[in-house]
N, C-alpha and C. Protein backbone atom coordinates (compact mmCIF):
# COMPACT_ATOMS: atom_id res chain seq x y z
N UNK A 1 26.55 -21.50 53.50
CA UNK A 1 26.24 -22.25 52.30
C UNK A 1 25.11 -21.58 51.49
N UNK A 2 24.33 -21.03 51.97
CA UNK A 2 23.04 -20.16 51.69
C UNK A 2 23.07 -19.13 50.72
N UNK A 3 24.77 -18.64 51.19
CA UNK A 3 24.92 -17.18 50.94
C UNK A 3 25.84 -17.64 49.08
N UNK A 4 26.15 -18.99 49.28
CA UNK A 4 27.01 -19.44 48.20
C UNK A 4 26.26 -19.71 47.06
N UNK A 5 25.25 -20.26 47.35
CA UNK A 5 23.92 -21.00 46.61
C UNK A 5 22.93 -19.43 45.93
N UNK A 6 22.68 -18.30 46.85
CA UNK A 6 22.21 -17.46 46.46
C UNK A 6 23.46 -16.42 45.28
N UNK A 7 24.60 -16.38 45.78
CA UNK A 7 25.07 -15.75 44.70
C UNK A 7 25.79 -16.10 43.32
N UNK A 8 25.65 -17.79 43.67
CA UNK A 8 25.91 -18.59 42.59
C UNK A 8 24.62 -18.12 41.79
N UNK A 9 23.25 -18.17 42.14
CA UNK A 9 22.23 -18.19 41.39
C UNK A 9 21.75 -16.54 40.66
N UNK A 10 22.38 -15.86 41.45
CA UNK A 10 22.72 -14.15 41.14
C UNK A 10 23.49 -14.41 39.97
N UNK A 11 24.65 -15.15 39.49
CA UNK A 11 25.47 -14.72 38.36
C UNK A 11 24.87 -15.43 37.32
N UNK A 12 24.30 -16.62 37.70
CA UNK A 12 23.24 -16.69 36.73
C UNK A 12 22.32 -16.46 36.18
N UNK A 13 22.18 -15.82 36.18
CA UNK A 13 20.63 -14.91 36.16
C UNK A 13 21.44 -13.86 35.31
N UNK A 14 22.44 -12.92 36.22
CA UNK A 14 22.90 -11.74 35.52
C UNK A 14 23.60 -12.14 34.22
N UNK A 15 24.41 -13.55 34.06
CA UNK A 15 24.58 -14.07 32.90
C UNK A 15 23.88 -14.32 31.93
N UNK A 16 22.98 -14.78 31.85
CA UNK A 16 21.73 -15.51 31.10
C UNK A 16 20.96 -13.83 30.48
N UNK A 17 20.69 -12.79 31.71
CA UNK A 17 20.51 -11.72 31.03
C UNK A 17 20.95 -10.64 30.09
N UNK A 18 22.37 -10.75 30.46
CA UNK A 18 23.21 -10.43 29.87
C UNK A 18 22.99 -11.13 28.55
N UNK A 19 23.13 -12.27 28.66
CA UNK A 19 22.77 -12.53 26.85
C UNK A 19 22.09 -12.48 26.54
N UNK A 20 20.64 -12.58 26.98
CA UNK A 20 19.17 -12.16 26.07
C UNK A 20 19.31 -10.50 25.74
N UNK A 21 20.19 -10.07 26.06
CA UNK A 21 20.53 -8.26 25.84
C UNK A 21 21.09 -8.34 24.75
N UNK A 22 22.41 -9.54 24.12
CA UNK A 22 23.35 -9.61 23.44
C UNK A 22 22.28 -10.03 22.22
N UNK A 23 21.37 -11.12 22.00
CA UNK A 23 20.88 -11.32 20.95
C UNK A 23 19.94 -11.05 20.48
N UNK A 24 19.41 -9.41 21.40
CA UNK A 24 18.17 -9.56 21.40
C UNK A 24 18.37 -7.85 20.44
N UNK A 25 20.01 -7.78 20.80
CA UNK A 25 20.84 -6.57 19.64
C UNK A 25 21.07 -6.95 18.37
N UNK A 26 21.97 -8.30 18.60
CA UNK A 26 21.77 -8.79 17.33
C UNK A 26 20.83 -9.26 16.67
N UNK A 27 19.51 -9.18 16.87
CA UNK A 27 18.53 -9.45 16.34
C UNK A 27 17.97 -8.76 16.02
N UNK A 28 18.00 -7.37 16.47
CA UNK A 28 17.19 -5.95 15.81
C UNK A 28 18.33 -5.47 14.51
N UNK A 29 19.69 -6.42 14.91
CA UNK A 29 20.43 -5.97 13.78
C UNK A 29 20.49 -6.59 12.55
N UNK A 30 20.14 -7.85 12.68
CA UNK A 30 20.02 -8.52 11.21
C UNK A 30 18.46 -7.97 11.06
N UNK A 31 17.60 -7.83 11.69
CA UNK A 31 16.44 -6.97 11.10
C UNK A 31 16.99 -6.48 9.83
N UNK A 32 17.58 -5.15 10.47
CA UNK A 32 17.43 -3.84 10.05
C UNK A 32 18.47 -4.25 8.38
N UNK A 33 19.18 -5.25 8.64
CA UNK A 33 20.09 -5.87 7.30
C UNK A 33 19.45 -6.58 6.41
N UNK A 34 18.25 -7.64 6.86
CA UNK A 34 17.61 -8.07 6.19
C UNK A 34 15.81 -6.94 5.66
N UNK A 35 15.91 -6.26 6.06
CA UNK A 35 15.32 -5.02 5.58
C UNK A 35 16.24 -4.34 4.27
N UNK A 36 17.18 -4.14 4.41
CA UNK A 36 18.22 -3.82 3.44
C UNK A 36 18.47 -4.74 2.30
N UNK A 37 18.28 -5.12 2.52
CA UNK A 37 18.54 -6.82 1.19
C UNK A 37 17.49 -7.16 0.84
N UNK A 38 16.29 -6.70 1.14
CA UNK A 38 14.53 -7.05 1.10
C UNK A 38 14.72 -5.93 -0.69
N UNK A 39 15.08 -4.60 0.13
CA UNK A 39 15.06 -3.50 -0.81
C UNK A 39 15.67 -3.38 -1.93
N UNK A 40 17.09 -3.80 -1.42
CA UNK A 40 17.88 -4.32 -2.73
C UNK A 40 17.38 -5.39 -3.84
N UNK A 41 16.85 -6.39 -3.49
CA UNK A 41 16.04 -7.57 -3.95
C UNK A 41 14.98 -7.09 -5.25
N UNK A 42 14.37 -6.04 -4.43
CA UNK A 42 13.21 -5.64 -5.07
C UNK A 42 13.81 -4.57 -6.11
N UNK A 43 14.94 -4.01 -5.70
CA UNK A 43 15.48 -3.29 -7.32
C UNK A 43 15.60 -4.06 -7.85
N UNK A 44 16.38 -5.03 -7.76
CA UNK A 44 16.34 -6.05 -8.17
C UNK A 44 16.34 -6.65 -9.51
N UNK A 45 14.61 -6.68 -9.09
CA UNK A 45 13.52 -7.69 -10.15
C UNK A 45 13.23 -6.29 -10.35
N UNK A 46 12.91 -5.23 -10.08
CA UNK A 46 12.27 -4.47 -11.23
C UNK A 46 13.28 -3.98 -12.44
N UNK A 47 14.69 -4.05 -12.05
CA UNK A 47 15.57 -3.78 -13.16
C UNK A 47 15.30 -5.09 -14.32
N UNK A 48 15.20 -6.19 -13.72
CA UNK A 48 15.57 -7.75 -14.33
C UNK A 48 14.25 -7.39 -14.86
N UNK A 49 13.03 -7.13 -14.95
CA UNK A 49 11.38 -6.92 -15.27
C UNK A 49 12.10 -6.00 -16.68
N UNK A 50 12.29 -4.65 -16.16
CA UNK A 50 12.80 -3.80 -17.04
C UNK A 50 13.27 -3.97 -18.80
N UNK A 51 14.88 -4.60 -18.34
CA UNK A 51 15.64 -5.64 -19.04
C UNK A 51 14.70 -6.48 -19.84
N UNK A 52 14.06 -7.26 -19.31
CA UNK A 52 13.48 -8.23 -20.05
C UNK A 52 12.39 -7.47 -21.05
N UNK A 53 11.67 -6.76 -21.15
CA UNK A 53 10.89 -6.21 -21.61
C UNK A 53 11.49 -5.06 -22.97
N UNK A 54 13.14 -5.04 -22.66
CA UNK A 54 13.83 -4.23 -24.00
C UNK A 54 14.02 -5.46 -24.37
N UNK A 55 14.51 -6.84 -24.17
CA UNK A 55 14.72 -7.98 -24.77
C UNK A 55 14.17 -8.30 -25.35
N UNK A 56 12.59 -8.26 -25.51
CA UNK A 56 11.12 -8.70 -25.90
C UNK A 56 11.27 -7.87 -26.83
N UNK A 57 11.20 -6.22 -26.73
CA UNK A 57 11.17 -5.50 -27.82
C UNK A 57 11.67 -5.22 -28.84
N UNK A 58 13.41 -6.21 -28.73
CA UNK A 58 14.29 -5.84 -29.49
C UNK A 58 13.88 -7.21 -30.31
N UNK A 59 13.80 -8.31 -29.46
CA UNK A 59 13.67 -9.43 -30.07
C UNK A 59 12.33 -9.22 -31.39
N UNK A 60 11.46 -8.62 -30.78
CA UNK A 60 9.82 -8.77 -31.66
C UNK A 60 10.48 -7.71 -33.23
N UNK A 61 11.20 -6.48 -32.95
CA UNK A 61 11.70 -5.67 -34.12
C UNK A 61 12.66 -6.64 -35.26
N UNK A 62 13.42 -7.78 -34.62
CA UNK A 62 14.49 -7.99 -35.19
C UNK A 62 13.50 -9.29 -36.54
């Protein structure tokens, strides 16, 4: 019974680790995506900054 109880508690363990491996990938992976969309973001607003500032200029000429 000993031997049932100990390797019942073996697959749990190797289970449970097994997934802190699984999200702990997917979690360096939406990092690295939400790093990517941080950057994009920030073109972004400096295009939309940009833009707005020929809007202003065209508007103040007209």
């Amino acid at each position: 019974m000993k031997l049932r109880y100990r390797s019942f508690v073996l697959y749990v363990v190797l289970f449970f680790t097994k997934c802190n491996a699984v999200l702990k990938k997917n979690n360096v992976d939406l990092k690295s995506k939400n790093s990517a969309f941080e950057q994009s973001n920030a073109n972004l607003k400096s295009r939309n900054l940009a833009l707005n500032k020929i809007m202003q200029n065209s508007n103040q000429e007209t």
